[in-house]
Each structure stands twice: as C-alpha cells, then as structure tokens.
C-alpha atoms as a PDB file:
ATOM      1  CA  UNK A   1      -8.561  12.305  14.593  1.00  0.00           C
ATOM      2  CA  UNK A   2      -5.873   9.618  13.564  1.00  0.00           C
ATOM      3  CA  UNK A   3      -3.753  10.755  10.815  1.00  0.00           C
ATOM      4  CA  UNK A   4      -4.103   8.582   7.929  1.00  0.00           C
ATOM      5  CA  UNK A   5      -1.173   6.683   5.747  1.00  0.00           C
ATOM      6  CA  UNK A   6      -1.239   4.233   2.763  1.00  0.00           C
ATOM      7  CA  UNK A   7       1.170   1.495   2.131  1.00  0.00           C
ATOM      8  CA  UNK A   8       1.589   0.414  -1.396  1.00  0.00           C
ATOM      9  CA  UNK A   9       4.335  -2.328  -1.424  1.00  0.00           C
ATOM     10  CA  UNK A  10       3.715  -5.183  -2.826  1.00  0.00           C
ATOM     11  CA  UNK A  11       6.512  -7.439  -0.237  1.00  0.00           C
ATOM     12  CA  UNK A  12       3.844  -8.764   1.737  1.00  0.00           C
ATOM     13  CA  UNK A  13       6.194  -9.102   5.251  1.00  0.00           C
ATOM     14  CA  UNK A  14       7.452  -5.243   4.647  1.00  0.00           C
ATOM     15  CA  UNK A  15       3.824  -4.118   4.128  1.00  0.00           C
ATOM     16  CA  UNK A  16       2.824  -6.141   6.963  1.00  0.00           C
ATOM     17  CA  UNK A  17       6.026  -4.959   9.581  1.00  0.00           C
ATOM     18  CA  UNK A  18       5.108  -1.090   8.268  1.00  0.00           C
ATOM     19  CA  UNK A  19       1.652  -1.827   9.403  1.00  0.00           C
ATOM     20  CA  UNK A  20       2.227  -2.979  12.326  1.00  0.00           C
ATOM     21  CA  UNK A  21       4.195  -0.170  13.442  1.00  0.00           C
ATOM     22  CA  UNK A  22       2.692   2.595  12.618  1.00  0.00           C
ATOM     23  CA  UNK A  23      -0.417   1.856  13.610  1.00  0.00           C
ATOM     24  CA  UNK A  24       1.520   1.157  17.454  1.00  0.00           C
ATOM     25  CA  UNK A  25       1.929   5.091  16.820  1.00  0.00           C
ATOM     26  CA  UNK A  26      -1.659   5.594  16.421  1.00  0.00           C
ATOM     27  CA  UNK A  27      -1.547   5.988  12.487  1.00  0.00           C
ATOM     28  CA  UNK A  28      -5.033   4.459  10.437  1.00  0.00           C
ATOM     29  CA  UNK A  29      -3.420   2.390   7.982  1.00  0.00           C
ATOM     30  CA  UNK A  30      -4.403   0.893   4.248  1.00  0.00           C
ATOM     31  CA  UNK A  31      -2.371  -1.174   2.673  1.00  0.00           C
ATOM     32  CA  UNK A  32      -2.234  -1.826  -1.207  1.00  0.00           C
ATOM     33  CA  UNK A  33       0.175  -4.509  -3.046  1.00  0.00           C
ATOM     34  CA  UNK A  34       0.363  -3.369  -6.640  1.00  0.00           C
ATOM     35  CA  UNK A  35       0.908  -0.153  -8.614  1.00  0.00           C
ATOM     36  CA  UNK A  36      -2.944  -0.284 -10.064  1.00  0.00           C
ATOM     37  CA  UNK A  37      -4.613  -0.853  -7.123  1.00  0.00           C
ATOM     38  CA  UNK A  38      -2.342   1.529  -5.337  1.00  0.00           C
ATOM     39  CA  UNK A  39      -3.010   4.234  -7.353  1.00  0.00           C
ATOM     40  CA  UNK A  40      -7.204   3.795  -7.391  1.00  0.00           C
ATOM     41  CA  UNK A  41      -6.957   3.737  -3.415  1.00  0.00           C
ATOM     42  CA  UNK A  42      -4.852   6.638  -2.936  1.00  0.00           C
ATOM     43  CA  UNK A  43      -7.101   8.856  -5.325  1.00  0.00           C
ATOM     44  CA  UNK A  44     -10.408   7.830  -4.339  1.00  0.00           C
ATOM     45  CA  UNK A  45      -9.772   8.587  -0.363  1.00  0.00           C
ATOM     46  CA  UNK A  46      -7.991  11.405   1.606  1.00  0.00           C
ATOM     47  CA  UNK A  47      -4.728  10.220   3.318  1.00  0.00           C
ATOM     48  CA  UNK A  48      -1.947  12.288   5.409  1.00  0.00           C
ATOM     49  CA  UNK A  49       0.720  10.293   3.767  1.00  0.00           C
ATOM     50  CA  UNK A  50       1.490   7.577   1.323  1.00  0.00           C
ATOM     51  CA  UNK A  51       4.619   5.045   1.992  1.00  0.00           C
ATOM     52  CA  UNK A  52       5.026   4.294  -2.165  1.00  0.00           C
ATOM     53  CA  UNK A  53       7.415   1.104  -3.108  1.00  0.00           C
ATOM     54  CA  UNK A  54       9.431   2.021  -6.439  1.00  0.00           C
ATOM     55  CA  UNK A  55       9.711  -1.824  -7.683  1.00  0.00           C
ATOM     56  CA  UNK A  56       5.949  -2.490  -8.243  1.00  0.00           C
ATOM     57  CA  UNK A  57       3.665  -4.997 -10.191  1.00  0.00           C
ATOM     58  CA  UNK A  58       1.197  -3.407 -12.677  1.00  0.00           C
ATOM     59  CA  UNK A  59       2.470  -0.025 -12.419  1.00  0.00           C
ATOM     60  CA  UNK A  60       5.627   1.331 -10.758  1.00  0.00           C
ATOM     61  CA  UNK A  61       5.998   3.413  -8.149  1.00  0.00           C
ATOM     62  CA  UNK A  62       7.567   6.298  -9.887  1.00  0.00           C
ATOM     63  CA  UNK A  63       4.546   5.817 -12.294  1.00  0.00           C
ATOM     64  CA  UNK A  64       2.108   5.834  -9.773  1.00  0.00           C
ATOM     65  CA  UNK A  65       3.546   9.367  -8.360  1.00  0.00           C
ATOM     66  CA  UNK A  66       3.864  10.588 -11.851  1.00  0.00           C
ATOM     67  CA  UNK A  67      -0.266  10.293 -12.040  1.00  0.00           C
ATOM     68  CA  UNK A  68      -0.927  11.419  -8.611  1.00  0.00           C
ATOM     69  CA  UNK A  69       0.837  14.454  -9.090  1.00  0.00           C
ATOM     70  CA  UNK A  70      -0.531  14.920 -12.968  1.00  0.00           C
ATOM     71  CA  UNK A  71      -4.393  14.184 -11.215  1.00  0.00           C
ATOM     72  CA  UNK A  72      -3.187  17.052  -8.745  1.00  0.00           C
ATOM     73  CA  UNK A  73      -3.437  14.832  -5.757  1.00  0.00           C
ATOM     74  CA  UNK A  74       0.021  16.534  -3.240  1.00  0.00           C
ATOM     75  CA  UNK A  75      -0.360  14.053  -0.694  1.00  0.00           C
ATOM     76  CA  UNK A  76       2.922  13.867   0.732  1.00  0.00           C
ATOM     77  CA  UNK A  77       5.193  10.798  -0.606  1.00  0.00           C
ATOM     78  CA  UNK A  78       7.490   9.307   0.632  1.00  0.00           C
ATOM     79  CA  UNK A  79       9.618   6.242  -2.128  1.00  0.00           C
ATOM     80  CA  UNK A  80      10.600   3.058  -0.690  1.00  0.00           C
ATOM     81  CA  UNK A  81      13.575   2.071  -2.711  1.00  0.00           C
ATOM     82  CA  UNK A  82      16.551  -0.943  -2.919  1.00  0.00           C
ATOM     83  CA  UNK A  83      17.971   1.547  -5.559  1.00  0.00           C
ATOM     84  CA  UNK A  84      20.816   3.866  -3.878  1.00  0.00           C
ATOM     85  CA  UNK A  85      21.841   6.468  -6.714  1.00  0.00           C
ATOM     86  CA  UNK A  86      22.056   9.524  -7.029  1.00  0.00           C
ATOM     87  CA  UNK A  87      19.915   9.765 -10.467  1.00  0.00           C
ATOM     88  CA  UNK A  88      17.090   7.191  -8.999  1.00  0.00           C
ATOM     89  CA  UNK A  89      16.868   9.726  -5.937  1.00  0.00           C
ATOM     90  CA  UNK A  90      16.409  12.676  -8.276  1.00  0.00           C
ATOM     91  CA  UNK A  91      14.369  10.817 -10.401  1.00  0.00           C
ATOM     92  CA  UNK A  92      12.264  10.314  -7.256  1.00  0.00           C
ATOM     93  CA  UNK A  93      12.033  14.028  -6.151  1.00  0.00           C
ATOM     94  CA  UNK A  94      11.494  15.473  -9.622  1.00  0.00           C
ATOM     95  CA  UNK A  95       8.670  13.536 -10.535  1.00  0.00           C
ATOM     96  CA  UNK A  96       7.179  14.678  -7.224  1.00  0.00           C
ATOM     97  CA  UNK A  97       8.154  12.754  -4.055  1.00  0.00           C
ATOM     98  CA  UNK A  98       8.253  14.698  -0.569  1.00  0.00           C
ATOM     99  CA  UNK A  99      11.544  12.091   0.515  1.00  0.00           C
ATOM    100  CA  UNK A 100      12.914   8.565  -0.069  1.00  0.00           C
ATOM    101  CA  UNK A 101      14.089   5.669   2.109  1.00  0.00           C
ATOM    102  CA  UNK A 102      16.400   3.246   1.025  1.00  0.00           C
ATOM    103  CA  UNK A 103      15.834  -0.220   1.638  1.00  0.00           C
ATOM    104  CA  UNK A 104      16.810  -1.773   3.773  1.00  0.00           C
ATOM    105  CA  UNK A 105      16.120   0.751   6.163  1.00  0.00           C
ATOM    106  CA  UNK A 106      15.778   1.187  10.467  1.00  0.00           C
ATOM    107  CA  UNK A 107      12.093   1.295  11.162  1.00  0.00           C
ATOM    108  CA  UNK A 108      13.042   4.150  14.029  1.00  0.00           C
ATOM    109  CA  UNK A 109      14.168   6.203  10.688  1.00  0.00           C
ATOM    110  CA  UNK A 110      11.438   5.500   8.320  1.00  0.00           C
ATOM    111  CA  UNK A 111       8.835   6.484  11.757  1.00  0.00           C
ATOM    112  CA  UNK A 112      10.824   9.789  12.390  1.00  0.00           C
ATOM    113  CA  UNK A 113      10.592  10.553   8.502  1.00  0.00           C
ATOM    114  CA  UNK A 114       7.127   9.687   8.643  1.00  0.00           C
ATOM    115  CA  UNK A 115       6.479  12.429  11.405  1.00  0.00           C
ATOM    116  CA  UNK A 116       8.350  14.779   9.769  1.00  0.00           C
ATOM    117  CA  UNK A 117       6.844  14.656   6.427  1.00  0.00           C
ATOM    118  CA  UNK A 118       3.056  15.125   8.251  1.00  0.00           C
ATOM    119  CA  UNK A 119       4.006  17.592  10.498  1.00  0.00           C
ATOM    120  CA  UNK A 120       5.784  19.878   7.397  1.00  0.00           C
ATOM    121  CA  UNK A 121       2.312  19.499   5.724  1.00  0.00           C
ATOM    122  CA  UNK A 122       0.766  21.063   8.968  1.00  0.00           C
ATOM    123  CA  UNK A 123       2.715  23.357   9.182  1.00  0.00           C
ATOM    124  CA  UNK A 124       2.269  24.505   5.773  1.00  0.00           C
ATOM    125  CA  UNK A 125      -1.638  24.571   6.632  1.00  0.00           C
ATOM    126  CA  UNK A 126      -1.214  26.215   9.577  1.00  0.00           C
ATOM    127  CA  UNK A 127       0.793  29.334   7.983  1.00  0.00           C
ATOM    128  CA  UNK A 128      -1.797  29.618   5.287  1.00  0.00           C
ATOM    129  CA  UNK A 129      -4.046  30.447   7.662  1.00  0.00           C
ATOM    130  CA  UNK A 130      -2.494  33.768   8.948  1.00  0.00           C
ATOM    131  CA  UNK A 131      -2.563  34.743   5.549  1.00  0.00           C
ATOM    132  CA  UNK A 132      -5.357  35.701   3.366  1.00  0.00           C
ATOM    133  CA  UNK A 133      -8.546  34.078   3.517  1.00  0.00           C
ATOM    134  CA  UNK A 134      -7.584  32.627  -0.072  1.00  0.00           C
ATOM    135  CA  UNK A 135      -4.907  31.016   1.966  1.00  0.00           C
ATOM    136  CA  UNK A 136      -2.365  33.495  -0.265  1.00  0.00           C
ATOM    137  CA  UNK A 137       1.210  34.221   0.429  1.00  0.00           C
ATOM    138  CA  UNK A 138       2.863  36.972  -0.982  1.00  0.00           C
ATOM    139  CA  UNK A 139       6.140  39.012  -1.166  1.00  0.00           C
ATOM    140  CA  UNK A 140       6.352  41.455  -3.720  1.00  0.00           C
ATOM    141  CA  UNK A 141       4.966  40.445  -7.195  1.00  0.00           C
ATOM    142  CA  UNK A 142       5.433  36.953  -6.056  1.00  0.00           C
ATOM    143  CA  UNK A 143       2.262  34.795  -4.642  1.00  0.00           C
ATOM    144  CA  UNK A 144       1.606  31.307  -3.796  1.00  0.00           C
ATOM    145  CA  UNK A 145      -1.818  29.895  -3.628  1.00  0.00           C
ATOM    146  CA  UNK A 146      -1.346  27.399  -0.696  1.00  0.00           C
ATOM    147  CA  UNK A 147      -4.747  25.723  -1.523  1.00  0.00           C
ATOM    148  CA  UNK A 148      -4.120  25.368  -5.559  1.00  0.00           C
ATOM    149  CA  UNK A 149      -0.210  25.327  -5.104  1.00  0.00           C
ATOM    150  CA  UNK A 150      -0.238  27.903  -8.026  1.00  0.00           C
ATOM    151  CA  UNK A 151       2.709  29.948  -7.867  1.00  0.00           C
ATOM    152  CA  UNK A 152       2.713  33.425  -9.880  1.00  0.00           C
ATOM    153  CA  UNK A 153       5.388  36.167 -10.392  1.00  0.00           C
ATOM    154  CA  UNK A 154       4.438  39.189 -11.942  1.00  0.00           C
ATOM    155  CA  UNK A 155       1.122  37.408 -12.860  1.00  0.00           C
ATOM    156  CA  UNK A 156       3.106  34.604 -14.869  1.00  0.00           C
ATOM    157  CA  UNK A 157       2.278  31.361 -14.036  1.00  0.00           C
ATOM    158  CA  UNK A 158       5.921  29.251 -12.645  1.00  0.00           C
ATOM    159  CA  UNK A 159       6.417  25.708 -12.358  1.00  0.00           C
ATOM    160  CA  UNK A 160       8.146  24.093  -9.575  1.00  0.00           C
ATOM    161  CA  UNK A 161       8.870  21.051  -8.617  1.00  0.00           C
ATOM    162  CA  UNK A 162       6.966  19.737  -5.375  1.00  0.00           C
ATOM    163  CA  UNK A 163      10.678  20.226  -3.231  1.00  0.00           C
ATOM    164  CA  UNK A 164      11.026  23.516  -5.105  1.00  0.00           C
ATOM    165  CA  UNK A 165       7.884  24.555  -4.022  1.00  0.00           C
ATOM    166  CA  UNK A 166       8.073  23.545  -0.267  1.00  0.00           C
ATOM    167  CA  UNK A 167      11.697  25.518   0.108  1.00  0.00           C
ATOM    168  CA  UNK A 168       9.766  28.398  -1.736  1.00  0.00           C
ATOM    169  CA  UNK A 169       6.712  28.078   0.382  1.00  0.00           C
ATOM    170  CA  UNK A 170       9.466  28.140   3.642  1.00  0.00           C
ATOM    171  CA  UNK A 171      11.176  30.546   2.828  1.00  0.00           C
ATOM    172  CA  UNK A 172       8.438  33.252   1.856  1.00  0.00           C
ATOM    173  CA  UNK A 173       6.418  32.086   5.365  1.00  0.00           C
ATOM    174  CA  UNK A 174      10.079  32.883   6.805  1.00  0.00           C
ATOM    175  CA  UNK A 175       9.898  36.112   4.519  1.00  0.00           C
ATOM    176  CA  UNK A 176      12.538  39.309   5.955  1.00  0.00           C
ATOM    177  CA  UNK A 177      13.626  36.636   8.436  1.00  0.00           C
ATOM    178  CA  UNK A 178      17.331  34.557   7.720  1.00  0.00           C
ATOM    179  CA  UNK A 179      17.089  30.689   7.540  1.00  0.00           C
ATOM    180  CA  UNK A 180      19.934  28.464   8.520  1.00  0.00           C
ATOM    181  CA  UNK A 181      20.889  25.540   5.992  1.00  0.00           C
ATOM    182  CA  UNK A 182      20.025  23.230   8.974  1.00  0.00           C
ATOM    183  CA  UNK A 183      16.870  24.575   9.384  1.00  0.00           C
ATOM    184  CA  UNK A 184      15.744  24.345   5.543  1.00  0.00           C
ATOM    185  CA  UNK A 185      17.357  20.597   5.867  1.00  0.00           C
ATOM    186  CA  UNK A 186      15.112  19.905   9.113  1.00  0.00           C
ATOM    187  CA  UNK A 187      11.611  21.436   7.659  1.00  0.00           C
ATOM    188  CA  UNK A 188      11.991  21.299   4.172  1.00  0.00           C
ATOM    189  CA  UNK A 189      13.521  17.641   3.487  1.00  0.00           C
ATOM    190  CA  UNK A 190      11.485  16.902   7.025  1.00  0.00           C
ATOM    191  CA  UNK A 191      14.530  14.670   9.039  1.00  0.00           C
ATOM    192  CA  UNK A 192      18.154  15.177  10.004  1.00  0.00           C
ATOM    193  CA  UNK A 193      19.222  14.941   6.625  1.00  0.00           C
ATOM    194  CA  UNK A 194      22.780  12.773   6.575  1.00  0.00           C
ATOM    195  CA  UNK A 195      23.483  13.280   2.831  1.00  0.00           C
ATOM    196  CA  UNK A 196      24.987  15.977   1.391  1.00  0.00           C
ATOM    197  CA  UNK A 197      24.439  19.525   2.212  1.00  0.00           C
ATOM    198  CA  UNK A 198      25.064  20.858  -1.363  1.00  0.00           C
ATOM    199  CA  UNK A 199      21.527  19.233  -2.250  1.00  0.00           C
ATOM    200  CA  UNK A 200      20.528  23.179  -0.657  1.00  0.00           C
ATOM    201  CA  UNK A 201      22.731  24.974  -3.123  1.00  0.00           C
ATOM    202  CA  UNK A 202      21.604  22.819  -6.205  1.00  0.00           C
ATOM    203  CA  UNK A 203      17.803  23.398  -5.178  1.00  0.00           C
ATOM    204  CA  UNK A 204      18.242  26.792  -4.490  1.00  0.00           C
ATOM    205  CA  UNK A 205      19.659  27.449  -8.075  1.00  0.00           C
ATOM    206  CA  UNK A 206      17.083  26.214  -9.456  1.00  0.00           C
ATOM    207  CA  UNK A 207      14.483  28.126  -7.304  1.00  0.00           C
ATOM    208  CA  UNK A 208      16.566  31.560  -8.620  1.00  0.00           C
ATOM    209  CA  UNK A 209      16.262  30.531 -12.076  1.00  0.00           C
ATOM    210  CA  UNK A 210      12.604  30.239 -12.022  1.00  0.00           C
ATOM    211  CA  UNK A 211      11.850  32.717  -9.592  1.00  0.00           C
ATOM    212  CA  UNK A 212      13.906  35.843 -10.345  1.00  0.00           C
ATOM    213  CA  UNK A 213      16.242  35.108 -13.599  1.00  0.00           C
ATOM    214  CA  UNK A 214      14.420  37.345 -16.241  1.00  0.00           C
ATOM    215  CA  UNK A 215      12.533  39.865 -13.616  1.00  0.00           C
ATOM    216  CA  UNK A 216      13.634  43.245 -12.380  1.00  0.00           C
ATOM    217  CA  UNK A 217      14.492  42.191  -8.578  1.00  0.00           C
ATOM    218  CA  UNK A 218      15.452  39.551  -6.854  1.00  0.00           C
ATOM    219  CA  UNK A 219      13.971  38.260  -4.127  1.00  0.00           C
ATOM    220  CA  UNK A 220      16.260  34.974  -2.694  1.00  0.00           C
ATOM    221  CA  UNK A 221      19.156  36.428  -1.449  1.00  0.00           C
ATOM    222  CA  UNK A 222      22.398  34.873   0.504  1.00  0.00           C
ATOM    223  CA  UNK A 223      23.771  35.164   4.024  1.00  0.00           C
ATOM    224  CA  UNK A 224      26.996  34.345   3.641  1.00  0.00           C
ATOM    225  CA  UNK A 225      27.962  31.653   6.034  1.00  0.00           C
ATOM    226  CA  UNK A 226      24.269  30.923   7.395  1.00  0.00           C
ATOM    227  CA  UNK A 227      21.862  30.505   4.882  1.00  0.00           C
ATOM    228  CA  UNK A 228      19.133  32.353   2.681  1.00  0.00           C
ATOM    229  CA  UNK A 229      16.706  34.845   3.363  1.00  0.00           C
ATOM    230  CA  UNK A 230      13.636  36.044   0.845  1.00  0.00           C
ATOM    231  CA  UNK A 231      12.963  39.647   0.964  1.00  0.00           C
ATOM    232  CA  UNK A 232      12.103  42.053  -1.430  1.00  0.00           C
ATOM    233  CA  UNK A 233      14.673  44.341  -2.010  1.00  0.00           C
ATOM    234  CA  UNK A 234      18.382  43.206  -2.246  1.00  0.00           C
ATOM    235  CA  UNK A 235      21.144  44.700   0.271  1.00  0.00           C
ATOM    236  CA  UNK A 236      24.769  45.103  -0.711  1.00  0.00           C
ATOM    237  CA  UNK A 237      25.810  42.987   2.218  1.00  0.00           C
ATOM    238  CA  UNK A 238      23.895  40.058   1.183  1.00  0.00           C
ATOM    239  CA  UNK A 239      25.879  37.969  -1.770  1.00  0.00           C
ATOM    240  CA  UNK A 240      24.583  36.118  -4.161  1.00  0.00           C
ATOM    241  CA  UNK A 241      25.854  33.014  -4.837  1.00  0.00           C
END
C-alpha cells in the first residue's frame, strides 16, 4: 500500500513540483492551498506525512500544527519555511513539528527527509510491537504508551514535546544499550543532520528535567565521548553532564 502525504502550500508551482515528485517515488499525494482547508483535510483522513508551508492564507502553518497536535492527530510534520532562525526553527519543533526545510531547498533533500521522517514512524510501530500487547514500553517506573503517546513516571503523567518524546521513545527501545550522537541525529531528527550537534545536549536537558529531576533515580545517563544510554540504575563510570 502507497504511503500517503499531504501538501498544504499555498505557492501553486511548489505544491505542484512537490507533487510531481513524490508521487515519481510512489507516494499518494493531496494537495491543499490554505491553512483552513489544510487543516479539515489532514484531520478528516489518515496520511503518513504532511509537507506543512509556515506562510499560509487563512490560517498559518504553525497554527495549523498547533491544532493538529491539540486534536491529538501525531502525523509526522514536516515545516516548509523562507524563515532561517534559530527561534522560527524552535518555534517549529516546540509546537510539534517532526523537522523543517528551509526554502529554498534541493528536492533530493526534502525526498531523503521525507523517507526518513516515515520510516522513523515505522520504526516506532514496529518496536511497539515486541512490547506489550498495549503497545507499552517500560524501564523502571517509567512507561510510554506508544498508541496514546502518554508518558508516565512513577504514575505521574509528563509532558513532552513531540522531539522530546521521539529521543525518549529511542532511547528506552535502545534501553541498557549506548547510542552514538550520530545515531540519535540519524533516527531521531530522521536525515544527516548538518546543523549543530549541541541541538542533542539542549534536548537532552530538557528530557532530564522532566524525566528524572525530582525522582529518586535517574535513568538517562552519559557516555562520555559517545553518547547516552537509558538504564535503570546509574554506574560511577557513566557522567552526567
């Protein structure tokens, strides 16, 4: 079955090139040219991903991610923007984008991002699975419902951001096991990431403040000089950062 993506972008000849393209790489495609009508189509169907323009008529893109999110629809997003800044990328992520492109952009980067982004979201599928039929995973007093994306320590309900929660959801599949910084760069922000690396180290604070500030172990621990590893009990050799 075709994996399905919608195009909201409301520059007819970029909608139209996008189409094109992906649907040469076998990809069903909708396209919508507005925020409104962009918004109706991508809650009233299933789709694999959805290509969202920020600069929109009738409602903007963040906007339109902002109620997609708050309706509890996590189909994977990736923001077509002309803006290039640090705070409009953030902006981006935190209201609950999977990545970004920045226009004008390579069509051969936009299609590997593309892949990326819908093969992370199988793979997330695919290791709920092995788990409980409830599709649970679990380390400690920590457990993520894969199918609600309700995330609980020590029966307290935590709220993540949607990158917070795929580098949590990575790392606890990856549980007792060490993960390299280029592997959380390749399957957590889905593409060989050019930017900075400290984007890691900034999300990974944040992860440790919601996840084990205020409880009695810790379960994200450093590897000096490779990366991070989630396990439950913390060894000596193991720093934190």
């Amino acid at each position: 079955m075709k994996e399905k993506i919608l195009i909201v972008e409301d520059e007819a000849q970029i909608a139209k090139v996008l189409k094109i393209e992906l649907e040469f790489e076998d990809y069903e495609v909708y396209v919508e040219y507005d925020g409104k009508a962009g918004l109706e189509t991508a809650t009233s169907a299933q789709y694999d991903l959805i290509l969202l323009d920020v600069m929109l008529p009738s409602l903007s893109g963040i906007e339109v991610l902002r109620r997609l999110r708050k309706a509890e629809v996590f189909t994977p997003v990736i923001l077509l923007t002309a803006r290039n800044t640090t705070l409009d990328k953030v902006m981006g992520l935190d209201q609950g984008a999977n990545d970004y492109v920045t226009k004008p952009f390579e069509i051969e980067e936009l299609l590997a991002r593309v892949r990326s982004c819908i093969r992370y979201r199988s793979l997330v599928e695919a290791s709920g699975t092995k788990e409980a039929e409830a599709e649970l995973l679990t380390i400690s007093d920590l457990t993520i419902n894969l199918e609600t994306r309700e995330v609980l320590r020590n029966n307290e309900s935590i709220t993540l951001t949607p990158k917070e929660y795929d580098l949590v959801v990575y790392l606890l599949t990856n549980k007792n096991k060490i993960v390299t910084r280029e592997g959380i760069l390749t399957n957590v922000w889905g593409y060989e990431y050019e930017g900075e690396t400290n984007v890691i180290d900034v999300y990974i604070r944040h992860l440790r403040k919601k996840v084990d500030e205020g409880f009695s172990t810790s379960l994200i621990h450093t590897v000096r000089g490779v990366g991070y590893m989630m396990k439950e009990e913390k060894h000596e050799d193991h720093d934190e950062d």
